[in-house]
Protein backbone atom coordinates (compact mmCIF):
# COMPACT_ATOMS: atom_id res chain seq x y z
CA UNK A 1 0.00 0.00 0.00
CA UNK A 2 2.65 2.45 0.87
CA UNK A 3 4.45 1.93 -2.64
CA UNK A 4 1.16 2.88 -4.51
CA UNK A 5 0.68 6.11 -2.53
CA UNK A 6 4.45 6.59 -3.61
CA UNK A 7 3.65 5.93 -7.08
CA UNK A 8 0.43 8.07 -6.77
CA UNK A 9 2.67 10.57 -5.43
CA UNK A 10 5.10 10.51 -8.28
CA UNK A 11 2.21 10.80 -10.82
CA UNK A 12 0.75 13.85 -9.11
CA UNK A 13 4.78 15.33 -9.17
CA UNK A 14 4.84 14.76 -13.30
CA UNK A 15 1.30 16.81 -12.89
CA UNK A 16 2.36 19.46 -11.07
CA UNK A 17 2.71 23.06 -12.20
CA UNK A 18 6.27 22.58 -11.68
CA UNK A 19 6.89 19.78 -13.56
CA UNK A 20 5.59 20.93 -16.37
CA UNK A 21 6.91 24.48 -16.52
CA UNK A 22 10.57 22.65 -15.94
CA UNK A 23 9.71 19.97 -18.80
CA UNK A 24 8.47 22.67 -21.49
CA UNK A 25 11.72 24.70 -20.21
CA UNK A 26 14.03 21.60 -20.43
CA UNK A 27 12.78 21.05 -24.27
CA UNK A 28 13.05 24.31 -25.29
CA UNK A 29 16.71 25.05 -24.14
CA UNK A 30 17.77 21.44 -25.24
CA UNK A 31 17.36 22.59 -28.45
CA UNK A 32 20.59 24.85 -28.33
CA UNK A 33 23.73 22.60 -28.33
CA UNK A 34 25.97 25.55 -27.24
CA UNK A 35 23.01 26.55 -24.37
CA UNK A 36 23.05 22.90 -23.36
CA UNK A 37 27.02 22.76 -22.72
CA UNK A 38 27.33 25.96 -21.38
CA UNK A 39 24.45 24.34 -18.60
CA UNK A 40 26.64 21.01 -18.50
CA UNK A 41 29.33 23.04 -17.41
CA UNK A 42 27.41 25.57 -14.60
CA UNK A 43 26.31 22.63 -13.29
CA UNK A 44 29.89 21.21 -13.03
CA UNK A 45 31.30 23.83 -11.59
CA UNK A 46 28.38 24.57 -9.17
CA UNK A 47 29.21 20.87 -7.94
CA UNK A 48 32.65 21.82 -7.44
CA UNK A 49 31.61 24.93 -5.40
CA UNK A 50 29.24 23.61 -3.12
CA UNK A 51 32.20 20.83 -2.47
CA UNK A 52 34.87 23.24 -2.10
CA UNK A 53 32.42 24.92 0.66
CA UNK A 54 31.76 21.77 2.25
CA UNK A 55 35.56 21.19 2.52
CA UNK A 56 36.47 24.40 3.94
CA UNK A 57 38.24 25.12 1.27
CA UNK A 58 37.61 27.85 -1.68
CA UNK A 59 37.42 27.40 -5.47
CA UNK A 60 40.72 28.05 -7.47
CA UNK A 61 39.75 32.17 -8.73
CA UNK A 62 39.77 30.68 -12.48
CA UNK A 63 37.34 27.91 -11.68
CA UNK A 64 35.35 30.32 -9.81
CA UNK A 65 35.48 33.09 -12.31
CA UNK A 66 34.23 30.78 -14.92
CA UNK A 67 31.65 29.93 -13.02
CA UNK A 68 30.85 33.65 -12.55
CA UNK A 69 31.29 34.15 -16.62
CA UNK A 70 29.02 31.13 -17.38
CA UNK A 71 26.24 32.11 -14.96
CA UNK A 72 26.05 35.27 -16.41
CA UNK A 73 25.65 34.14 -20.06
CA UNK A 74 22.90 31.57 -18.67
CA UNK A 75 21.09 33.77 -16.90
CA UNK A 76 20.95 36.32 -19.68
CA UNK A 77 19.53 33.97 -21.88
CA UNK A 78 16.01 33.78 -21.81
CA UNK A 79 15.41 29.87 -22.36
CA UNK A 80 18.54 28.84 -20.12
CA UNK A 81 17.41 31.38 -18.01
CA UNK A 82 13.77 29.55 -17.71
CA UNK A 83 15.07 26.43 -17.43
CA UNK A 84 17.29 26.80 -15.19
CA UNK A 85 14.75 28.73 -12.53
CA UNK A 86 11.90 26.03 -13.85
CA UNK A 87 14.45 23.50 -12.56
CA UNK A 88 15.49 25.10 -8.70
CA UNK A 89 11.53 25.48 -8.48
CA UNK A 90 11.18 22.20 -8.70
CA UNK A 91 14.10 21.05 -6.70
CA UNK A 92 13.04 23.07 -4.02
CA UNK A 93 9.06 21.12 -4.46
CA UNK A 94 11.08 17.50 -4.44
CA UNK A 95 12.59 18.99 -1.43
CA UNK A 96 9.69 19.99 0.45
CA UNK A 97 8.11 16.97 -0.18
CA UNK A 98 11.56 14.55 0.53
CA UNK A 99 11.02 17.02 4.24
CA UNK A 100 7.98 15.68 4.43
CA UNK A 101 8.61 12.12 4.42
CA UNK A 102 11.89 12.05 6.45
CA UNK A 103 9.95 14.04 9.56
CA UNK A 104 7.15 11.27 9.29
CA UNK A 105 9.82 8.74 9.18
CA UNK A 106 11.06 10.55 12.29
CA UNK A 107 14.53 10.61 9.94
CA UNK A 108 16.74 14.04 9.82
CA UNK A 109 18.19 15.02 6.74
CA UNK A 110 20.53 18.28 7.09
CA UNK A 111 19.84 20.37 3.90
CA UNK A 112 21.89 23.41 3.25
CA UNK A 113 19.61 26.28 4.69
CA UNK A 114 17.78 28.48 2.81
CA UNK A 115 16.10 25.98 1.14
């Protein structure tokens, strides 16, 4: 019974707002190769951030001011721009709802704050 309400669950997540706004988004800006590297590589390099905070540590100033340059071209563009906002709107949905289930499962899961 449990696994049905999950798969309920994830049917009602593919239906949500948020889903879809981040789908549409997703298969517009995959439709720029050069939009869809330059993401590849934000989201590298984010990864590499967030570790290098986690560490203690700080990004090498190139790394980080590629990061800075990439960001900047993504977020001027209006379809990476979408997607990209489509997608931390749903992250942050999955994330409310993954709270959710780890406070009924009386489970603690330390998420970066501000989420």
């Amino acid at each position: 019974m449990l696994m049905d309400t999950a798969r309920k669950l994830a049917g009602e997540i593919r239906q949500s707002q948020e889903y879809q706004e981040y789908a549409e988004a997703k298969e517009i800006a995959a439709g720029s190769d050069t939009g869809m590297a330059l993401i590849k590589e934000y989201k590298k390099l984010q990864i590499a951030l967030q570790m290098s905070a986690m560490a203690g540590g700080g990004m090498p100033p190139e790394e980080m001011q590629r990061f800075t340059q990439i960001s900047s071209l993504l977020y001027a563009g209006t379809d990476t721009s979408r997607y990209l906002l489509a997608e931390l709107r749903l992250q942050k949905m999955v994330g409310d709802v993954l709270k959710l289930v780890t406070d009924a499962a009386d489970m603690q899961f330390d998420l970066p704050e501000g989420r």
